[in-house]
Protein backbone atom coordinates (compact mmCIF):
# COMPACT_ATOMS: atom_id res chain seq x y z
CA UNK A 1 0.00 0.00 0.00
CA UNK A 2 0.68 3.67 -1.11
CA UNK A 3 1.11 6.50 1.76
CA UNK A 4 -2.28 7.61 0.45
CA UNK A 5 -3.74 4.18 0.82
CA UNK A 6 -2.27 4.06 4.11
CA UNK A 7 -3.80 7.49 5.51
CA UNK A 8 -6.87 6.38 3.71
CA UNK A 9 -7.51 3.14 5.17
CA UNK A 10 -5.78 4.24 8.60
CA UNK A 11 -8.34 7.76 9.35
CA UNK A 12 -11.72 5.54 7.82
CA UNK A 13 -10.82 2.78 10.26
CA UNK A 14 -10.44 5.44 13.16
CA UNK A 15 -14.10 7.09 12.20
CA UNK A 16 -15.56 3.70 11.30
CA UNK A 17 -14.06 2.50 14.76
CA UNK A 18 -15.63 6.13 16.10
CA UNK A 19 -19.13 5.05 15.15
CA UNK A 20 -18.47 1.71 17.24
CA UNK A 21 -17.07 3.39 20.25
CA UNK A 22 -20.46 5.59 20.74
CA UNK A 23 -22.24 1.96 20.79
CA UNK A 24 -19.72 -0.35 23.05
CA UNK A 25 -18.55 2.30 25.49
CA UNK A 26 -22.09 2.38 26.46
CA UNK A 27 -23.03 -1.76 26.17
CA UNK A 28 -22.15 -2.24 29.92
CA UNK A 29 -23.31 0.65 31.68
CA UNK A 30 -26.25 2.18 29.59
CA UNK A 31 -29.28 -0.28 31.31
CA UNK A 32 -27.87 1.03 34.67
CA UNK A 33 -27.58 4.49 33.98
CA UNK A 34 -31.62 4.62 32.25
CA UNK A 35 -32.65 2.85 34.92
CA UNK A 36 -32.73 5.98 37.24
CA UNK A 37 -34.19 8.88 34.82
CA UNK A 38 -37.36 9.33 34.61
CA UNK A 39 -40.30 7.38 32.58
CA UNK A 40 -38.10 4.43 33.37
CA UNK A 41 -40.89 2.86 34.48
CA UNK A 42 -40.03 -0.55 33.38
CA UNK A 43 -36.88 -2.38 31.60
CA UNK A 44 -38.92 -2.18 28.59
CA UNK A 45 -38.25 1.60 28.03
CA UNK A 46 -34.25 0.59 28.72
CA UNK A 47 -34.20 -1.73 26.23
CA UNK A 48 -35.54 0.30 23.70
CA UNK A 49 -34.01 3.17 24.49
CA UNK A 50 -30.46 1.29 24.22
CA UNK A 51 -32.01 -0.15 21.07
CA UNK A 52 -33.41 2.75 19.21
CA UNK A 53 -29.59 3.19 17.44
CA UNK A 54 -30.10 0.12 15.81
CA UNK A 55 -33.34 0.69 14.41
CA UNK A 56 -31.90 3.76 12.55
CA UNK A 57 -28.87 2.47 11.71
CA UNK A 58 -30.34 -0.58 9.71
CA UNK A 59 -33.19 1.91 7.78
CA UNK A 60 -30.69 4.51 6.94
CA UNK A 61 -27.61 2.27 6.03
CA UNK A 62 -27.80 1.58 3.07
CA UNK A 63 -30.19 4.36 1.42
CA UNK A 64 -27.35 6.70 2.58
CA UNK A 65 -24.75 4.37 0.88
CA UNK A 66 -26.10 4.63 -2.62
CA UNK A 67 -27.33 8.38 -1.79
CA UNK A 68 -22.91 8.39 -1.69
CA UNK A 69 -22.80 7.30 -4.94
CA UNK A 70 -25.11 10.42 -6.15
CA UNK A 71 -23.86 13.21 -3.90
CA UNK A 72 -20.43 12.49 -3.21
CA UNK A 73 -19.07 10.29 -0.26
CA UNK A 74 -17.76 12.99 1.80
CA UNK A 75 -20.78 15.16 1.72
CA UNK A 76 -23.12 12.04 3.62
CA UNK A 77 -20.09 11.10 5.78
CA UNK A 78 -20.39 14.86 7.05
CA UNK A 79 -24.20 14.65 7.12
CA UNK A 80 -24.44 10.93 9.04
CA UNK A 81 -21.07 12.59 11.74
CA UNK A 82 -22.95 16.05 12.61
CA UNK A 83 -25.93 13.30 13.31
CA UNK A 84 -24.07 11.32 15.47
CA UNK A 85 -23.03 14.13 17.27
CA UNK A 86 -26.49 16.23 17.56
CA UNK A 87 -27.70 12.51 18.88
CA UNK A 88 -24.95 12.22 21.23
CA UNK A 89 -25.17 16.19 23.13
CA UNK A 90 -29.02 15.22 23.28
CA UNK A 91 -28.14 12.06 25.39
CA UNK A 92 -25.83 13.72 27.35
CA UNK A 93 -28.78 16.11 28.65
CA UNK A 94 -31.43 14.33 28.18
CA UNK A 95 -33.76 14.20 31.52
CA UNK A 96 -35.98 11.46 30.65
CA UNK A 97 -35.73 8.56 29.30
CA UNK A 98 -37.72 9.50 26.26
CA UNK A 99 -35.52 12.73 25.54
CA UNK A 100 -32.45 9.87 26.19
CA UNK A 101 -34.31 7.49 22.96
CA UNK A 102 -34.59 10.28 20.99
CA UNK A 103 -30.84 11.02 21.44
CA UNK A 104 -29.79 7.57 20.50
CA UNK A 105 -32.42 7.75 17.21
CA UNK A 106 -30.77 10.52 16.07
CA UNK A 107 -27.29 8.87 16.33
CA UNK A 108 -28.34 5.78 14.99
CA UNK A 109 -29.70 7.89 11.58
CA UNK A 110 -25.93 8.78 10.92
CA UNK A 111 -25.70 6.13 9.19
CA UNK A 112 -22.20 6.20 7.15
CA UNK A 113 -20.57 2.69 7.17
CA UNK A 114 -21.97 2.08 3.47
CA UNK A 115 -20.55 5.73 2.37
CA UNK A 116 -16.75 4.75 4.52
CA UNK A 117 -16.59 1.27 2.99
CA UNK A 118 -17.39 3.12 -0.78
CA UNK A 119 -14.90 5.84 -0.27
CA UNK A 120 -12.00 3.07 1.02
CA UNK A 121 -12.59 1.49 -2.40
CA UNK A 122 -12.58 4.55 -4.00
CA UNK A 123 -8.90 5.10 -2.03
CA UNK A 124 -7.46 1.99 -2.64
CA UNK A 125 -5.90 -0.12 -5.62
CA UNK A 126 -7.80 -3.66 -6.14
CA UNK A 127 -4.67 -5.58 -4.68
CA UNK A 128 -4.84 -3.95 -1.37
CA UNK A 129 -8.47 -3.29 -0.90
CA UNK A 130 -8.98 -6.70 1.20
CA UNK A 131 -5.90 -5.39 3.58
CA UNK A 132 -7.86 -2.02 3.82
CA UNK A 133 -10.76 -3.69 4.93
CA UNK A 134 -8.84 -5.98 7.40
CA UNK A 135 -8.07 -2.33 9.21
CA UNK A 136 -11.42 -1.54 9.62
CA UNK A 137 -12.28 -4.84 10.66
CA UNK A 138 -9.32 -4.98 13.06
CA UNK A 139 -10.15 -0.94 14.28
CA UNK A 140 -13.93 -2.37 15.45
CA UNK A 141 -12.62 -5.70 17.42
CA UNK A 142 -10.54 -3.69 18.80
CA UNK A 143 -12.60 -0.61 19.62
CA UNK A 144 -15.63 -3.28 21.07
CA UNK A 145 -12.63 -5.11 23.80
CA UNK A 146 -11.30 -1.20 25.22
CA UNK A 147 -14.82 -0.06 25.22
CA UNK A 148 -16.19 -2.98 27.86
CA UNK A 149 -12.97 -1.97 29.78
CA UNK A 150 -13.39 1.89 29.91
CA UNK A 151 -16.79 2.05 29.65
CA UNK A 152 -17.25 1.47 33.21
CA UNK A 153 -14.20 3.37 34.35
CA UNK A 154 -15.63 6.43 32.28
CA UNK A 155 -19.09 6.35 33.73
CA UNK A 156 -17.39 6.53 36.88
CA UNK A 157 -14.80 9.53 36.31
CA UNK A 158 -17.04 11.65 33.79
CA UNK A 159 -20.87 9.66 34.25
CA UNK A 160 -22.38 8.40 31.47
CA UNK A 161 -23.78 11.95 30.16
CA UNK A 162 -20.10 12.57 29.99
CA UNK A 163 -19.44 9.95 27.95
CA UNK A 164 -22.07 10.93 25.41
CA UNK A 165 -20.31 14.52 25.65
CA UNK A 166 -16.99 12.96 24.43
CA UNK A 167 -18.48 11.06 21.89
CA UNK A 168 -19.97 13.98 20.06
CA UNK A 169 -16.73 16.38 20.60
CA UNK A 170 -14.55 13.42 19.32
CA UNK A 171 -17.18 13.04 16.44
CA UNK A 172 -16.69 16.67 15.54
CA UNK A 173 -12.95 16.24 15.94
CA UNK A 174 -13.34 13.19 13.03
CA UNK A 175 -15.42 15.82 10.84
CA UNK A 176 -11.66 17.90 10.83
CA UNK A 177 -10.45 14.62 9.88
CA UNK A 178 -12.32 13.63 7.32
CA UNK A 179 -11.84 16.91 5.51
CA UNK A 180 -8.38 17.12 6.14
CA UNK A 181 -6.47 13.93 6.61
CA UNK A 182 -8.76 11.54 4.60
CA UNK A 183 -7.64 12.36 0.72
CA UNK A 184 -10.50 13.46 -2.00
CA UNK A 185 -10.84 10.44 -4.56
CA UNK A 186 -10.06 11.29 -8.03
CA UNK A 187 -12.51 9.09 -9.43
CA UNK A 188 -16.10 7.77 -7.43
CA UNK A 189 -16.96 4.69 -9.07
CA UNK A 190 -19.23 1.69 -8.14
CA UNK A 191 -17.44 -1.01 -6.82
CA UNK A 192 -19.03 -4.57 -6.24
CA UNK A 193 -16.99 -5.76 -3.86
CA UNK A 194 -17.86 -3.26 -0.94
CA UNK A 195 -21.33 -1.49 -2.26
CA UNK A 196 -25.06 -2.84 -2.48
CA UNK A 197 -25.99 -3.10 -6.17
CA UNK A 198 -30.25 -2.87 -6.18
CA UNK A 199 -30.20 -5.45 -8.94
CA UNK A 200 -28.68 -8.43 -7.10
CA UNK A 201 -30.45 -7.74 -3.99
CA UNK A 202 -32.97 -10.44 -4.99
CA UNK A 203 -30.40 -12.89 -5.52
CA UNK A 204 -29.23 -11.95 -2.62
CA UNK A 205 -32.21 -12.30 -0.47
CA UNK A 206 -33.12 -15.77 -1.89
CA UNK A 207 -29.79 -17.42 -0.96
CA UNK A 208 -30.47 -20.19 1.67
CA UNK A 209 -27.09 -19.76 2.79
CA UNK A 210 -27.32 -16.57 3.19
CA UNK A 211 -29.92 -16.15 4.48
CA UNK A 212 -28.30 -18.53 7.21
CA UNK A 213 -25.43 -16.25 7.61
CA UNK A 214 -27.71 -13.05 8.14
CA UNK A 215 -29.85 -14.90 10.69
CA UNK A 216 -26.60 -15.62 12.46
CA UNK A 217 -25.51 -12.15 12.72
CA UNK A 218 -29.17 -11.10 13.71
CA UNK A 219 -29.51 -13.65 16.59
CA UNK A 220 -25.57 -12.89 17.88
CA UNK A 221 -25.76 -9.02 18.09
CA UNK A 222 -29.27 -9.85 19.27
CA UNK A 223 -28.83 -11.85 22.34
CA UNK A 224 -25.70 -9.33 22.98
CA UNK A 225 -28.01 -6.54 23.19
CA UNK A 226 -30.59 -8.95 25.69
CA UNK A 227 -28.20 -9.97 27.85
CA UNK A 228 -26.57 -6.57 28.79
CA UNK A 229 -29.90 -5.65 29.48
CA UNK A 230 -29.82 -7.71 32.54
CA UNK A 231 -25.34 -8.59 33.55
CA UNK A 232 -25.36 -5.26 35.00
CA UNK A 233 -27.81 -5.63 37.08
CA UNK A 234 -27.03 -9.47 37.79
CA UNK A 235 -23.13 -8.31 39.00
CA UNK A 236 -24.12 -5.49 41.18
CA UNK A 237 -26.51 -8.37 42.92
CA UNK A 238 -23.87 -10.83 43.60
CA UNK A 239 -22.12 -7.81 46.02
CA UNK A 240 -18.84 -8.67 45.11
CA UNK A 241 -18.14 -5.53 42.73
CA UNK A 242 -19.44 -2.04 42.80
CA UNK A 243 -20.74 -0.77 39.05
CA UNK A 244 -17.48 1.51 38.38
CA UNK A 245 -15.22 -2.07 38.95
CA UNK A 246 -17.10 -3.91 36.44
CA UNK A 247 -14.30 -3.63 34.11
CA UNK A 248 -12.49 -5.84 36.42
CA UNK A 249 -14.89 -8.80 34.86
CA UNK A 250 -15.23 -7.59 31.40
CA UNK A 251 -11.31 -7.48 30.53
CA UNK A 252 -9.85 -10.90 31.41
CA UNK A 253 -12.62 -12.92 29.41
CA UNK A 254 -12.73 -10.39 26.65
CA UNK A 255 -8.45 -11.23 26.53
CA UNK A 256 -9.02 -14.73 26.87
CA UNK A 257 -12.03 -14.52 23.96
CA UNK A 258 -9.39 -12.98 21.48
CA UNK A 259 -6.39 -15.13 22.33
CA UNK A 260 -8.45 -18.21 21.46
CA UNK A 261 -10.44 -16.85 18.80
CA UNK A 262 -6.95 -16.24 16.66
CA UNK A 263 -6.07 -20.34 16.63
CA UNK A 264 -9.43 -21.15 16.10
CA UNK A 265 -9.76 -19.20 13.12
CA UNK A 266 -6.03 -20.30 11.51
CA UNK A 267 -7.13 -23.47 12.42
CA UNK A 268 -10.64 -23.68 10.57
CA UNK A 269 -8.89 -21.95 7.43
CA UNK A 270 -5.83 -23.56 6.85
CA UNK A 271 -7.16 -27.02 7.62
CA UNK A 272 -11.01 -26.46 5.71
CA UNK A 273 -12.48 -26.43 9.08
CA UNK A 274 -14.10 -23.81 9.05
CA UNK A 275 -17.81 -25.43 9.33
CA UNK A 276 -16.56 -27.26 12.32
CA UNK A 277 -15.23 -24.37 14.11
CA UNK A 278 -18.22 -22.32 13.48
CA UNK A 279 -20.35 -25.07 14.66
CA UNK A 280 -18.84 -25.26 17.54
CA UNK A 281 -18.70 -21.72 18.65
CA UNK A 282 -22.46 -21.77 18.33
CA UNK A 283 -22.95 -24.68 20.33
CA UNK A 284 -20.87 -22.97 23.00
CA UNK A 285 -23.08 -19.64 22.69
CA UNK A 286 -25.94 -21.36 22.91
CA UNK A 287 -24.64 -23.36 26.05
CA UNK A 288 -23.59 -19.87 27.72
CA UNK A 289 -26.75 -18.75 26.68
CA UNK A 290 -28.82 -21.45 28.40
CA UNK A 291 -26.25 -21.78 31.65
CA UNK A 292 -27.04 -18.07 32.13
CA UNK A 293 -30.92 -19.05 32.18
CA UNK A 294 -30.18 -21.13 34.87
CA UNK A 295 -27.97 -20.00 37.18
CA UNK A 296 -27.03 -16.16 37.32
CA UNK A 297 -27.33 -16.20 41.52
CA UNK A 298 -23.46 -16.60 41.92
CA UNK A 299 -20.72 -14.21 40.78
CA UNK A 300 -18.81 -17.00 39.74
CA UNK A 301 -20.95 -18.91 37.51
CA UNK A 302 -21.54 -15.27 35.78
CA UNK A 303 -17.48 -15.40 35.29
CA UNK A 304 -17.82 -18.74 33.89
CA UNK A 305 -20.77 -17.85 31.25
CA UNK A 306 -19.07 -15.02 30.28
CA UNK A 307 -15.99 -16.22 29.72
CA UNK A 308 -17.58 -19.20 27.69
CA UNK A 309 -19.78 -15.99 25.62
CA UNK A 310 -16.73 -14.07 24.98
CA UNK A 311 -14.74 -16.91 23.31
CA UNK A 312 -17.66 -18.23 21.22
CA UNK A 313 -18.51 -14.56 20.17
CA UNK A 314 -15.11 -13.33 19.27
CA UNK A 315 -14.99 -16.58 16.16
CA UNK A 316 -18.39 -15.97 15.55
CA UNK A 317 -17.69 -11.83 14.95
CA UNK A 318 -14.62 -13.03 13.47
CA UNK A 319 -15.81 -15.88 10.98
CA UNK A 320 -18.92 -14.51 9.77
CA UNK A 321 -17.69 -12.17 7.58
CA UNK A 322 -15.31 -14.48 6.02
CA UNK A 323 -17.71 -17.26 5.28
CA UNK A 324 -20.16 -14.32 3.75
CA UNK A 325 -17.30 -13.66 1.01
CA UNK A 326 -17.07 -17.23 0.71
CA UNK A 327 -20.38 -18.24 -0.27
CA UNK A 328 -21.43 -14.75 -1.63
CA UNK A 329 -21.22 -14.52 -5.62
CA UNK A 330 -18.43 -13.41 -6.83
CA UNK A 331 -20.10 -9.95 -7.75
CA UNK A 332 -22.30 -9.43 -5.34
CA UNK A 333 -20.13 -9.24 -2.28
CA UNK A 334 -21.00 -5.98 -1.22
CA UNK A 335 -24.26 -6.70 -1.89
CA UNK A 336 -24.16 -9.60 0.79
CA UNK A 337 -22.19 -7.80 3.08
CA UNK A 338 -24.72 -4.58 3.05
CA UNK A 339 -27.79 -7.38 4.05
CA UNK A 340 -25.70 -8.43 6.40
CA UNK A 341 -25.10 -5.11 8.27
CA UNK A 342 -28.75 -4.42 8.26
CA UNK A 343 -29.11 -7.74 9.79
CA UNK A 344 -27.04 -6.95 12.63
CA UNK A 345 -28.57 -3.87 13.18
CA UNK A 346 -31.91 -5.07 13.46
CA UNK A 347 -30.85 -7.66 15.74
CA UNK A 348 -29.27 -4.69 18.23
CA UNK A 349 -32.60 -3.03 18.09
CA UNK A 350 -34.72 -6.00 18.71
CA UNK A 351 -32.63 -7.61 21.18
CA UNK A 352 -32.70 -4.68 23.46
CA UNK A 353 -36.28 -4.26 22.97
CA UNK A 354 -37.17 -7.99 23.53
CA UNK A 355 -34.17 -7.89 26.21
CA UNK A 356 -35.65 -5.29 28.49
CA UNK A 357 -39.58 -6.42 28.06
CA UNK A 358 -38.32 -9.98 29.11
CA UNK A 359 -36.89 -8.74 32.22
CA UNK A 360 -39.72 -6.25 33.26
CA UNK A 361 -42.13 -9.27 33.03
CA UNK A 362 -40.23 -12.55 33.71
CA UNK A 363 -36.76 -12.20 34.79
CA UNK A 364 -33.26 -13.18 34.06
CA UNK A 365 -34.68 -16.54 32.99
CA UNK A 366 -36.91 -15.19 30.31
CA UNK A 367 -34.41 -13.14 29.08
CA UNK A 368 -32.03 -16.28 28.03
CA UNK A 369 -34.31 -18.39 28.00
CA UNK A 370 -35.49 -15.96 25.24
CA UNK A 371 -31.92 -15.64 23.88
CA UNK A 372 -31.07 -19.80 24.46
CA UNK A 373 -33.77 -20.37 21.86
CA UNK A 374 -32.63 -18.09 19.28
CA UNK A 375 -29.24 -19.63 19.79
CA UNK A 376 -30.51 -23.50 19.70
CA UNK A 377 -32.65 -22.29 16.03
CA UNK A 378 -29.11 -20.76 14.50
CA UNK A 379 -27.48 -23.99 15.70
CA UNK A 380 -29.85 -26.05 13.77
CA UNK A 381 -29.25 -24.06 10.82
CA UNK A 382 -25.45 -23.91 11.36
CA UNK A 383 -25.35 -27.97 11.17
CA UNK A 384 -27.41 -27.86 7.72
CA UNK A 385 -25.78 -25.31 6.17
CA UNK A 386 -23.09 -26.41 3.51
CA UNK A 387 -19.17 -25.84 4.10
CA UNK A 388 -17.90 -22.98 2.74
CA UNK A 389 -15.72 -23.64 0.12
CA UNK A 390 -12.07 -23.55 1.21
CA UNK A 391 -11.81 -20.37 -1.27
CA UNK A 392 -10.64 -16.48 -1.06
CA UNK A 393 -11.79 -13.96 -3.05
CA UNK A 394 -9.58 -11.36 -5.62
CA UNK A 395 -9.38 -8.67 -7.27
CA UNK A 396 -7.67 -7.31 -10.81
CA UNK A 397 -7.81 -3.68 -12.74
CA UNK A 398 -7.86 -4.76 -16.08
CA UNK A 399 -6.83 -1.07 -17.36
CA UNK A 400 -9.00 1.95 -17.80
CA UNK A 401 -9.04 1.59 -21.08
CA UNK A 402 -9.90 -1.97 -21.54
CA UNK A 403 -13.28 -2.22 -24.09
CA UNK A 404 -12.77 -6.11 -24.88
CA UNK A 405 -15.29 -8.91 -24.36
CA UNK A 406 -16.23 -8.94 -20.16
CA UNK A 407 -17.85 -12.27 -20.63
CA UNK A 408 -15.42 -14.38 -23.14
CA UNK A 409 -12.34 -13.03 -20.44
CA UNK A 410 -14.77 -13.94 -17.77
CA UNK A 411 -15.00 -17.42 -19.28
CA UNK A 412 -11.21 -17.66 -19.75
CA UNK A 413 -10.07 -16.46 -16.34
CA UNK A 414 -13.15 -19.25 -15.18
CA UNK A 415 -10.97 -22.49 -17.15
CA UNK A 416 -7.98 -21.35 -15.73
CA UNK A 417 -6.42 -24.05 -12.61
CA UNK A 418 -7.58 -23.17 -9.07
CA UNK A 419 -10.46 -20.39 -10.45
CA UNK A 420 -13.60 -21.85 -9.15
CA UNK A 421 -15.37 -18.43 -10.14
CA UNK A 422 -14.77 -15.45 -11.92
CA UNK A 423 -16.82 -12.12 -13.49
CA UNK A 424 -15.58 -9.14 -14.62
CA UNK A 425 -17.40 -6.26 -15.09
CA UNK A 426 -16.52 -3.42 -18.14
CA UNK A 427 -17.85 -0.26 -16.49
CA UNK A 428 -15.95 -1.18 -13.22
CA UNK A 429 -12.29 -1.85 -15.00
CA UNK A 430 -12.04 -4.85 -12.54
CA UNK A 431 -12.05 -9.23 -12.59
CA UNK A 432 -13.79 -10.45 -9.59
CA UNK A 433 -12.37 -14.16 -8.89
CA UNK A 434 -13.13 -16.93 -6.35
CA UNK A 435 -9.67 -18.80 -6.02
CA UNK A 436 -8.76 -22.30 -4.20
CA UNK A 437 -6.55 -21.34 -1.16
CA UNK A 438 -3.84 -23.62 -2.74
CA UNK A 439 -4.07 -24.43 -6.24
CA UNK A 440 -4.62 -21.46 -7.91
CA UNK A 441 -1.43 -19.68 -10.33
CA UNK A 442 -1.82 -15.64 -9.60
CA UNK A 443 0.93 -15.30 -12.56
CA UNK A 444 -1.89 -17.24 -15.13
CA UNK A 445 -4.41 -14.69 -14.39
CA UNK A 446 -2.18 -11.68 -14.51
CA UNK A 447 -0.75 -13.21 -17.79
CA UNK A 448 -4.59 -13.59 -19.32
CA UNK A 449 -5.63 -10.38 -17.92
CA UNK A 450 -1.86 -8.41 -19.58
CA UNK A 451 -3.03 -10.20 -23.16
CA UNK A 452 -6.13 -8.54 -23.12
CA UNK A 453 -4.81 -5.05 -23.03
């Protein structure tokens, strides 16, 4: 990668990592923090309230990505930032807890992963693009482990209004950076690989496996959003740990989640276990799930379930994505991936909704109860889904100029060894492959590609 691709990928990481802070800083001390303002009146108004920035999030997403492709990125990544930071002063004076879900609404509607994804492509060279992505990626795993650990410690120095107040000045701060450390693309273009295309969101939608995949994501940020409805409250009953030393919990199973997620992920891909592994950290959610139904009396048996949550949902987070480009077609991947986001934000908006009526009404134990069944139904379709293909996906410019045949080089690149899919497309300038992890010749495709110029 380029210095420009560098400070391209490196500042839309930081704001796309920005976007997750204002969510995760907030995951383990929002329910506790609502529960005192008024029109609390129930944990049905928490969990909607810690909700509502889902809702948003998945209406707005990805109207506002291919509004970037009309307007200009830039122009709705300023838009969707000043409405992440209007959203986040409101929380941090909101009074009631309706002034507090109107706040998180009108974070939630800044909306701007689509438009950072299409200007990263629009930044970076074909070749790198997957490494640019692996930043982002990397920024929000990393951004969701230090928020569980400050959050608490920051309700406690600055309260949680305070940490709405940082949110929005460090949002405004990012609007600085946007116009003056992210670079101005020469050329906006479509790309395939990170942007929804309307015309293969039916194919899309109709994909069983796919439609496994979104499910997944739906019932995982889902039962995340239920169950910090109620660990909160469940710690601070156990005695052992005031709210502001919460942290003390949160960091050494988050650490332990992400030091066993790497092996588990090496192995599944280097091996073709992927299936396997994913199985299995499903079956261990699910287990977590249900032990937290049952027993949530003792501080230690929270410890445990935790610990066993944290390591199945750091492969899940981590896997998902890569089975998606796996089984997605070859041209469609940012297609799949934009259905998949809305999935996910669905799920954070209806499992903080369902989460908090749950409690009010029944408990802890119809809460995961609630959140065990979800589990066991995307472990059933985990088992029948089909293993992903022990494939990666690529990329190739085929030059600007380039007015041959897309679908006799599309054929060609297809009969080459170790292809297993290939389309390019002539108003993009670019070859979309599927490759075999360890048969395929990158110097046969370049040489194909270099004949047709």
């Amino acid at each position: 990668m380029n210095s420009l691709e560098l400070r391209a990928s490196a500042g839309l990481a930081g704001i796309y990592a920005l976007r997750m802070l204002g969510m995760f800083l907030l995951l383990p001390v929002f329910a506790l923090y609502a529960h005192n303002l008024p029109g609390a009146t129930s944990t049905t108004w928490i969990g909607i309230a810690m909700g509502s920035y889902g809702l948003t999030q998945a209406l707005l997403q990805l109207p506002l990505g291919m509004l970037s492709d009309r307007i200009g990125r830039k122009k709705v990544i300023y838009g969707g930032l000043l409405l992440f930071a209007a959203g986040s002063f409101m929380a941090a004076q909101a009074q009631t807890i309706e002034m507090l879900t109107l706040g998180r609404i009108i974070q939630g509607s800044g909306a701007i992963s689509a438009a950072v994804t299409a200007l990263l492509a629009d930044l970076t060279r074909e070749e790198h693009r997957t490494k640019a992505m692996a930043m982002i990626g990397a920024s929000i795993g990393v951004t969701f482990a230090v928020s569980l650990v400050l959050g608490p410690l920051l309700a406690h120095w600055i309260g949680v209004n305070g940490i709405f107040t940082l949110t929005g000045i460090l949002t405004l701060m990012a609007l600085v950076g946007v116009k003056y450390i992210i670079p101005d693309p020469v050329v906006s273009r479509f790309h395939s690989d990170t942007q929804t295309n309307a015309g293969r969101l039916k194919d899309v939608l109709r994909d069983p496996q796919l439609l496994r995949l979104n499910y997944g994501i739906f019932a995982l940020h889902g039962a995340q959003m239920a169950m910090f409805v109620v660990i909160p409250f469940a710690l601070i009953s156990t005695g052992h740990l005031d709210k502001s030393r919460h942290w003390m919990v949160y960091l050494p199973v988050v650490l332990l989640g992400f030091m066993l997620m790497i092996p588990a992920i090496i192995y599944g891909e280097k091996r073709g276990k992927l299936k396997q592994v994913f199985i299995g950290a499903v079956a261990l959610m699910t287990l977590a799930q249900l032990g937290m139904a049952l027993a949530l009396t003792s501080f230690w048996q929270i410890v445990l379930w935790l610990t066993c949550y944290f390591i199945a949902f750091n492969i899940l987070e981590a896997s998902l994505p890569s089975i998606i480009s796996k089984i997605a077609p070859a041209d469609a991947k940012g297609t799949a991936i934009g259905v998949y986001n809305t999935a996910q934000s669905f799920g954070l908006f209806l499992g903080a909704a369902a989460g908090g009526a749950l409690y009010s009404h029944f408990g802890t134990t119809g809460v995961f109860g609630f959140t065990g069944l979800i589990m066991l139904s995307w472990l059933f379709m985990a088992i029948t889904m089909k293993a992903p293909e022990s494939v990666k996906s690529m990329m190739f410019h085929i030059g600007d100029n380039w007015e041959g045949d897309a679908h006799s080089l599309s054929r060609k690149l297809a009969s080459l060894a170790g292809v297993r899919e290939a389309v390019v497309i002539l108003e993009e300038r670019v070859a979309y492959l599927k490759v075999s992890q360890q048969t395929w010749d990158e110097a046969s495709v370049k040489q194909l590609i270099q004949e047709t110029y």
